[in-house]
PDB file of N, CA and C in Angstrom:
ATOM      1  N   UNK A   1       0.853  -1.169   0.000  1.00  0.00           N
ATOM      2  CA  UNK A   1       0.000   0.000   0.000  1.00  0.00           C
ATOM      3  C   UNK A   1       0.902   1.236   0.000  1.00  0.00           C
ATOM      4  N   UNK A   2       0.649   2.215  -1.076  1.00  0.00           N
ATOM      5  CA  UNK A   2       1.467   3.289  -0.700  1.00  0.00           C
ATOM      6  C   UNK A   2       1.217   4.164   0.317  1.00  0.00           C
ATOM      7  N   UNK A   3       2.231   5.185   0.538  1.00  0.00           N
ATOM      8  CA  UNK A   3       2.091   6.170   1.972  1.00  0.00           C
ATOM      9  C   UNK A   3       2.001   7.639   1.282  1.00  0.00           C
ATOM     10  N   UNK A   4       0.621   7.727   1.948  1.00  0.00           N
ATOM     11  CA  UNK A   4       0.355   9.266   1.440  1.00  0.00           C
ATOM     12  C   UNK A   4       0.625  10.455   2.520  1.00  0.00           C
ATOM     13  N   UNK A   5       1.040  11.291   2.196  1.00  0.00           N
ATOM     14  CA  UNK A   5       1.351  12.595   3.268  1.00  0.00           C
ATOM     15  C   UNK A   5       0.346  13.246   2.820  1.00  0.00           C
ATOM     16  N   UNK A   6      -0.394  13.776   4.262  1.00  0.00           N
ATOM     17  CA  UNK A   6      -1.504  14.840   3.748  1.00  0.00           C
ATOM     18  C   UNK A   6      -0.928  16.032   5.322  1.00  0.00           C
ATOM     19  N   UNK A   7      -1.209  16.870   5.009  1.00  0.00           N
ATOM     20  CA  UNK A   7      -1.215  18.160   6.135  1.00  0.00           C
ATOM     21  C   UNK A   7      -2.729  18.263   6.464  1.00  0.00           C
ATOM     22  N   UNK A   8      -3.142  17.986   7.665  1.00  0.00           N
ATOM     23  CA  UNK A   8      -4.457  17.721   8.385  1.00  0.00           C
ATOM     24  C   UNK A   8      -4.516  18.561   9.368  1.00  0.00           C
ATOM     25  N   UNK A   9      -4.887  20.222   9.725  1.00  0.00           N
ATOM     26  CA  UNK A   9      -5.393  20.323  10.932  1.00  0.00           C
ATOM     27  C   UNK A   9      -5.489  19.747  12.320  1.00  0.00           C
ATOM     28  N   UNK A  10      -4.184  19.583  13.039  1.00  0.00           N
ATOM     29  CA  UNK A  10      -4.324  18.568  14.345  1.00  0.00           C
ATOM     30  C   UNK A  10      -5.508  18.747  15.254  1.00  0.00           C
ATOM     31  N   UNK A  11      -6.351  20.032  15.447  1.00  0.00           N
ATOM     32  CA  UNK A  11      -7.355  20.319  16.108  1.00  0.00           C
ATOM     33  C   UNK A  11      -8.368  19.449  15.622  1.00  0.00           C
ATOM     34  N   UNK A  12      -8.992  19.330  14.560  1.00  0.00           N
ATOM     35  CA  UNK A  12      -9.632  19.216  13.686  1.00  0.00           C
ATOM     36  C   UNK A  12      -9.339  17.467  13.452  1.00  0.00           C
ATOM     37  N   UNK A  13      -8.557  16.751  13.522  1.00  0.00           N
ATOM     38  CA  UNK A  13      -8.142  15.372  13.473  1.00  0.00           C
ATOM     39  C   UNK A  13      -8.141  14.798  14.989  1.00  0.00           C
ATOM     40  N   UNK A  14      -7.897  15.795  15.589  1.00  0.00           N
ATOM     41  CA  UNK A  14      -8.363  15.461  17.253  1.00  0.00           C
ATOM     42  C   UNK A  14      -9.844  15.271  17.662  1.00  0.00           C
ATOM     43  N   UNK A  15     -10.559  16.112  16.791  1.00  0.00           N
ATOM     44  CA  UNK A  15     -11.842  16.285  16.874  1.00  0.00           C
ATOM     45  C   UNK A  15     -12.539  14.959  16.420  1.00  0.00           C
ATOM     46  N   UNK A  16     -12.166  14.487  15.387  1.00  0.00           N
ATOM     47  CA  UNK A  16     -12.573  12.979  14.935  1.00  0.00           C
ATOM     48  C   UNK A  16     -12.112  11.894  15.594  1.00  0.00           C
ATOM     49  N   UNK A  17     -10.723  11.931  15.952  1.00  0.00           N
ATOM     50  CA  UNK A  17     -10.829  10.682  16.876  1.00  0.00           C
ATOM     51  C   UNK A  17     -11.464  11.029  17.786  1.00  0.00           C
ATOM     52  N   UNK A  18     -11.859  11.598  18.749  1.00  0.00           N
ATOM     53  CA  UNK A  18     -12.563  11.676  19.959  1.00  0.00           C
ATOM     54  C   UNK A  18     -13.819  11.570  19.595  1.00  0.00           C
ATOM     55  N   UNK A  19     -14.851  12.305  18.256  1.00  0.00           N
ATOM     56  CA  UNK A  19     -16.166  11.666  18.094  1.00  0.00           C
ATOM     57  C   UNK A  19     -16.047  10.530  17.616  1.00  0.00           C
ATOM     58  N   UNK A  20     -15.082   9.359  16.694  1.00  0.00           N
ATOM     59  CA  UNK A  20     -15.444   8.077  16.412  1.00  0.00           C
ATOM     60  C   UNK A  20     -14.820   7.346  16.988  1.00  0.00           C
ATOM     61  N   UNK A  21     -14.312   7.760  18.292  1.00  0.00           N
ATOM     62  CA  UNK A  21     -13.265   6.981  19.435  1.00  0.00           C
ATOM     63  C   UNK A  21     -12.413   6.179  19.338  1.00  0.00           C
ATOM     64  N   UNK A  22     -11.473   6.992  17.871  1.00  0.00           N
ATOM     65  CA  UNK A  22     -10.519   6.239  17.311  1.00  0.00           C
ATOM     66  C   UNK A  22      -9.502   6.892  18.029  1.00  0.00           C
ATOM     67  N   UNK A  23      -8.265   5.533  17.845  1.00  0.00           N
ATOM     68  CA  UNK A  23      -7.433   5.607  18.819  1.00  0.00           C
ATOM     69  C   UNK A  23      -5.709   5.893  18.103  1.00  0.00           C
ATOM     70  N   UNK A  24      -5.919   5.927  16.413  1.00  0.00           N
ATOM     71  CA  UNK A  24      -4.956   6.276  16.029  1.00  0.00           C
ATOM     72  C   UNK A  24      -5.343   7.191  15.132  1.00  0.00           C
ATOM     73  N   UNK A  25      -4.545   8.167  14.365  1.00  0.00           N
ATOM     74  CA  UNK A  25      -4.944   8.821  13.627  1.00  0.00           C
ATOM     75  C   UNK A  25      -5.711   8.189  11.982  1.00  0.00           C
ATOM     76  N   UNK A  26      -4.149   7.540  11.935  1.00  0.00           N
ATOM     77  CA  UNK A  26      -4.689   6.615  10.527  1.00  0.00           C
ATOM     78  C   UNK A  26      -5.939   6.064  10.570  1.00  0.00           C
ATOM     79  N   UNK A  27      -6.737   5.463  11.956  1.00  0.00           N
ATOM     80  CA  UNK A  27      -7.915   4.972  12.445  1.00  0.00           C
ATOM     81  C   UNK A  27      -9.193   5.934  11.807  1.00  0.00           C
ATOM     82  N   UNK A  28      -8.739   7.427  12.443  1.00  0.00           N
ATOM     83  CA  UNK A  28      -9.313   8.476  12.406  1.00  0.00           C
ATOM     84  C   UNK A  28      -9.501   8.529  10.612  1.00  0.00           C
ATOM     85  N   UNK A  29      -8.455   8.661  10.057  1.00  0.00           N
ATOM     86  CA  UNK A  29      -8.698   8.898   8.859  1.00  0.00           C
ATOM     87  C   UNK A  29      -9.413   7.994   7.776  1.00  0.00           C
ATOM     88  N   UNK A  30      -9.263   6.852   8.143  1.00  0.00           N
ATOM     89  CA  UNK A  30      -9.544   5.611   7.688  1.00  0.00           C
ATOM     90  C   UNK A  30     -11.450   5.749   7.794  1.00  0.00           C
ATOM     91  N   UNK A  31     -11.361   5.636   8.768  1.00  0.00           N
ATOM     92  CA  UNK A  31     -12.872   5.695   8.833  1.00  0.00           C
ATOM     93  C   UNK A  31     -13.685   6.974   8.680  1.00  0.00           C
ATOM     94  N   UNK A  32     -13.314   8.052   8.387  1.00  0.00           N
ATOM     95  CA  UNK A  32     -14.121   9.076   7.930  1.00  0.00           C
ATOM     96  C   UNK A  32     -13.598   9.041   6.558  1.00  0.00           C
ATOM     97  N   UNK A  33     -13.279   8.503   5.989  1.00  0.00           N
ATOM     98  CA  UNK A  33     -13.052   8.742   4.294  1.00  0.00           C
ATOM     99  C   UNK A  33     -14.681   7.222   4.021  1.00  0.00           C
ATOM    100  N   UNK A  34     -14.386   6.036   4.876  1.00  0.00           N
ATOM    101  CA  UNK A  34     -15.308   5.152   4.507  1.00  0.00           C
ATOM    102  C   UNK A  34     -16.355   5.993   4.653  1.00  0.00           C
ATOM    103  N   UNK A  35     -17.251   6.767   6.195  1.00  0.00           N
ATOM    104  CA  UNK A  35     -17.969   7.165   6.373  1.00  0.00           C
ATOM    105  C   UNK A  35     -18.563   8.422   4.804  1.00  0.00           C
ATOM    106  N   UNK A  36     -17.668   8.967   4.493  1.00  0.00           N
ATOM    107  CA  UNK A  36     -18.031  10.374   3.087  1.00  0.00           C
ATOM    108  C   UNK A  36     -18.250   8.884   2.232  1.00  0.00           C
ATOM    109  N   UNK A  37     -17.376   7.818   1.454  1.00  0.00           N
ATOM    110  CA  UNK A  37     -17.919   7.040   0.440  1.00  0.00           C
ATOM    111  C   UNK A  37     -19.152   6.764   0.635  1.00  0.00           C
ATOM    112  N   UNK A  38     -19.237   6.152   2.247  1.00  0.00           N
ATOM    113  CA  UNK A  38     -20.890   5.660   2.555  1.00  0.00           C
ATOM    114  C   UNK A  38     -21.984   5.993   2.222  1.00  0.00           C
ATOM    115  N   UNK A  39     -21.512   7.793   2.380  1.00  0.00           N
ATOM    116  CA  UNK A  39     -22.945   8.537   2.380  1.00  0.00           C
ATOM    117  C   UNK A  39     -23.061   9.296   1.043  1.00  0.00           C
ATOM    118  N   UNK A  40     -21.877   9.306  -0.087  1.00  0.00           N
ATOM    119  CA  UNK A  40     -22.231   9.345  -1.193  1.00  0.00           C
ATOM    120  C   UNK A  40     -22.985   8.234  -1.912  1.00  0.00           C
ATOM    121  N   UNK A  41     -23.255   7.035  -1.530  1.00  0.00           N
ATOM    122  CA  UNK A  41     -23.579   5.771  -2.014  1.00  0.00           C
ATOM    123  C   UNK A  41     -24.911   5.841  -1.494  1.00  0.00           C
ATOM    124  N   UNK A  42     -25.496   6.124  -0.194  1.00  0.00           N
ATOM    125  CA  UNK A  42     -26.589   6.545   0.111  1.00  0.00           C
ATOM    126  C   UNK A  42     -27.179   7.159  -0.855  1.00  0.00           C
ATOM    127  N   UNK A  43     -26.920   8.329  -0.621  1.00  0.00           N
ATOM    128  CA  UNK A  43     -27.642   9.721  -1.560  1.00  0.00           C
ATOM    129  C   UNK A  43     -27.766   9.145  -2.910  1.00  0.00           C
ATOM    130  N   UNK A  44     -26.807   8.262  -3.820  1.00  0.00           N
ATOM    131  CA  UNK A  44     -26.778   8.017  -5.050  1.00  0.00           C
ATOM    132  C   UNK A  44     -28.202   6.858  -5.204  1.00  0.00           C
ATOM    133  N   UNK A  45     -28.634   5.813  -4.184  1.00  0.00           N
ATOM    134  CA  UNK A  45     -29.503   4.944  -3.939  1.00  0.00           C
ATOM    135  C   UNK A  45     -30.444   5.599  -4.111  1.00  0.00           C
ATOM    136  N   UNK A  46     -30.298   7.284  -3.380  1.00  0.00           N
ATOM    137  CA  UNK A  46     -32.048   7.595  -2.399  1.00  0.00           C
ATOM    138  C   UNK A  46     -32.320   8.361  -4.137  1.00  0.00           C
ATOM    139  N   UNK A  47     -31.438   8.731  -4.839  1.00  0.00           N
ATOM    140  CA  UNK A  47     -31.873   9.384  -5.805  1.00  0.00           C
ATOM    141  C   UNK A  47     -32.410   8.744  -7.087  1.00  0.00           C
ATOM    142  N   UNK A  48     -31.583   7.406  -7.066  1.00  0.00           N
ATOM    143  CA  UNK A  48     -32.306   6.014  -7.904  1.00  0.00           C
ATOM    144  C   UNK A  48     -33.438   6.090  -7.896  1.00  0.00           C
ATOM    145  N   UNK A  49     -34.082   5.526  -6.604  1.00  0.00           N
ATOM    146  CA  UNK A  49     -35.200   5.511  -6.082  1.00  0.00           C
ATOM    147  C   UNK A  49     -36.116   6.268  -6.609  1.00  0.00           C
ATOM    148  N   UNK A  50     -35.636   7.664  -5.922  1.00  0.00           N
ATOM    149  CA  UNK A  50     -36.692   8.593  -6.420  1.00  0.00           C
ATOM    150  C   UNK A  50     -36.886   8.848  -7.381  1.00  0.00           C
ATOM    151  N   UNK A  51     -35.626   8.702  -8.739  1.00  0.00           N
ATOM    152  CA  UNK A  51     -36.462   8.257  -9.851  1.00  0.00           C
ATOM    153  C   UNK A  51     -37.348   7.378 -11.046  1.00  0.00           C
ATOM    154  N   UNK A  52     -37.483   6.555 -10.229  1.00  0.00           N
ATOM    155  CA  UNK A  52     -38.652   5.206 -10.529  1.00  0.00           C
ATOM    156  C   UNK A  52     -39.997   5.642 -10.272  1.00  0.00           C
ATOM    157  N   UNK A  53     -40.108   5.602 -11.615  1.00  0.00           N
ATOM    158  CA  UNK A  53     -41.611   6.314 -11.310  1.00  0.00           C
ATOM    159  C   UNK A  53     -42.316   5.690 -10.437  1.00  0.00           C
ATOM    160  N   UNK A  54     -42.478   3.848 -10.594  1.00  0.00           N
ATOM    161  CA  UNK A  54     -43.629   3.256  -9.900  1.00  0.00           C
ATOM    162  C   UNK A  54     -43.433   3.485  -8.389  1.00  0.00           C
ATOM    163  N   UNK A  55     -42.779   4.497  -7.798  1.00  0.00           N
ATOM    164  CA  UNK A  55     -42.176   4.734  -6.438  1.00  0.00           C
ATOM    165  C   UNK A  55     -42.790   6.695  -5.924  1.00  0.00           C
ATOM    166  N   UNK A  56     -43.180   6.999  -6.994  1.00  0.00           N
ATOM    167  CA  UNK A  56     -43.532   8.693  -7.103  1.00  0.00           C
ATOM    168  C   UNK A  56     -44.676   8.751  -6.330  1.00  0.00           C
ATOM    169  N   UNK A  57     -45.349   7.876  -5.637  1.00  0.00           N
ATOM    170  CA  UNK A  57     -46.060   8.303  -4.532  1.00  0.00           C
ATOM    171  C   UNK A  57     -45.542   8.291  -3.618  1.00  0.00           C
ATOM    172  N   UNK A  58     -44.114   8.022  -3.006  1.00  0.00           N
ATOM    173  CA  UNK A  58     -43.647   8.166  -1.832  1.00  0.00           C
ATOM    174  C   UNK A  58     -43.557   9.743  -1.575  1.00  0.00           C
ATOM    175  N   UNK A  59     -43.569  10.370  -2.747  1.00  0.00           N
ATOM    176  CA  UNK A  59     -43.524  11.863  -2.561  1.00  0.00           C
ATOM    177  C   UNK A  59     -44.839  12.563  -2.120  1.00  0.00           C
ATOM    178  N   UNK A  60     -45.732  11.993  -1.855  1.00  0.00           N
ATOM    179  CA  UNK A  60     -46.614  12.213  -1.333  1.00  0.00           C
ATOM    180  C   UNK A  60     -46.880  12.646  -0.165  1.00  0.00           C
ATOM    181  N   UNK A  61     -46.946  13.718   0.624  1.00  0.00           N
ATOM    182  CA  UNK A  61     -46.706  13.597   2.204  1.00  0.00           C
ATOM    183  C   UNK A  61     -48.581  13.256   2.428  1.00  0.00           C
ATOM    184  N   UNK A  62     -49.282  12.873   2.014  1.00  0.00           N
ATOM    185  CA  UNK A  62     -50.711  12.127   2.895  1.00  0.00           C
ATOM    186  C   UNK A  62     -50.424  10.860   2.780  1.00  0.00           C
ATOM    187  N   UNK A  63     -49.691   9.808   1.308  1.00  0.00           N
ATOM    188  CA  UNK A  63     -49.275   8.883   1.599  1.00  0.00           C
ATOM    189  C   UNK A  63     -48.282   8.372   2.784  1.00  0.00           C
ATOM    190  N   UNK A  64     -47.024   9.410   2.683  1.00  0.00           N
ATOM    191  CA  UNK A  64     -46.316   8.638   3.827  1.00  0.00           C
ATOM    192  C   UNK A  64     -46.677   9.553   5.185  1.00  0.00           C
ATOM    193  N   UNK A  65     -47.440  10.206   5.236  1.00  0.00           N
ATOM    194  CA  UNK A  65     -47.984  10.130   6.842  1.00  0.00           C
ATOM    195  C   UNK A  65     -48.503   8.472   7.002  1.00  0.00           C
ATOM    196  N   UNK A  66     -49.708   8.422   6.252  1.00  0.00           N
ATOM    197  CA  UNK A  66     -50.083   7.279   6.446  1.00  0.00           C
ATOM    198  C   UNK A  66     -49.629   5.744   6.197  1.00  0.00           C
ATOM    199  N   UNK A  67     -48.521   6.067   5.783  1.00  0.00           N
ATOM    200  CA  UNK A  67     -47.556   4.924   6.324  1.00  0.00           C
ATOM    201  C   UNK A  67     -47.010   4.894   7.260  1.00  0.00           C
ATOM    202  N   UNK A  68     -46.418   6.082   8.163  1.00  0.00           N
ATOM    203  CA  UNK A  68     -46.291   5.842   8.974  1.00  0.00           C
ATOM    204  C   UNK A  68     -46.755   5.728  10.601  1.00  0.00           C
ATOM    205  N   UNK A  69     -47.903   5.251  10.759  1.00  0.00           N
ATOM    206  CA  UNK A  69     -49.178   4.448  11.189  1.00  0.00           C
ATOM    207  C   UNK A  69     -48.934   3.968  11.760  1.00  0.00           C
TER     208      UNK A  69
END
């Protein structure tokens, strides 16, 4: 695996290990790069979705009130 040098804000890299109670930095970094892929892969799903038509009543807010029942 190669070794990348990045210049990171130590405040700011302190700040992430202590919210994902990682215990090394690389830890730190490691898992907030998965976490941004994650949630681009999300958003890319939720937007699939929403464009299928046979799914265009979820946009409905009287339908999904009443789904969620």
């Amino acid at each position: 695996m190669p070794v990348t040098s990045v210049d990171v804000p130590d405040d700011l890299l302190d700040r992430a290990m202590r919210t994902l109670g990682a215990t090394t930095k690389r830890e730190a970094i490691v898992v907030s790069l998965e976490a941004v892929v994650q949630r681009g892969e999300q958003l890319a799903a939720i937007e699939a979705l929403a464009a299928m038509p046979h799914l265009a009543d979820l946009a409905d807010p009287e339908i999904r009130a009443q789904a969620r029942r």
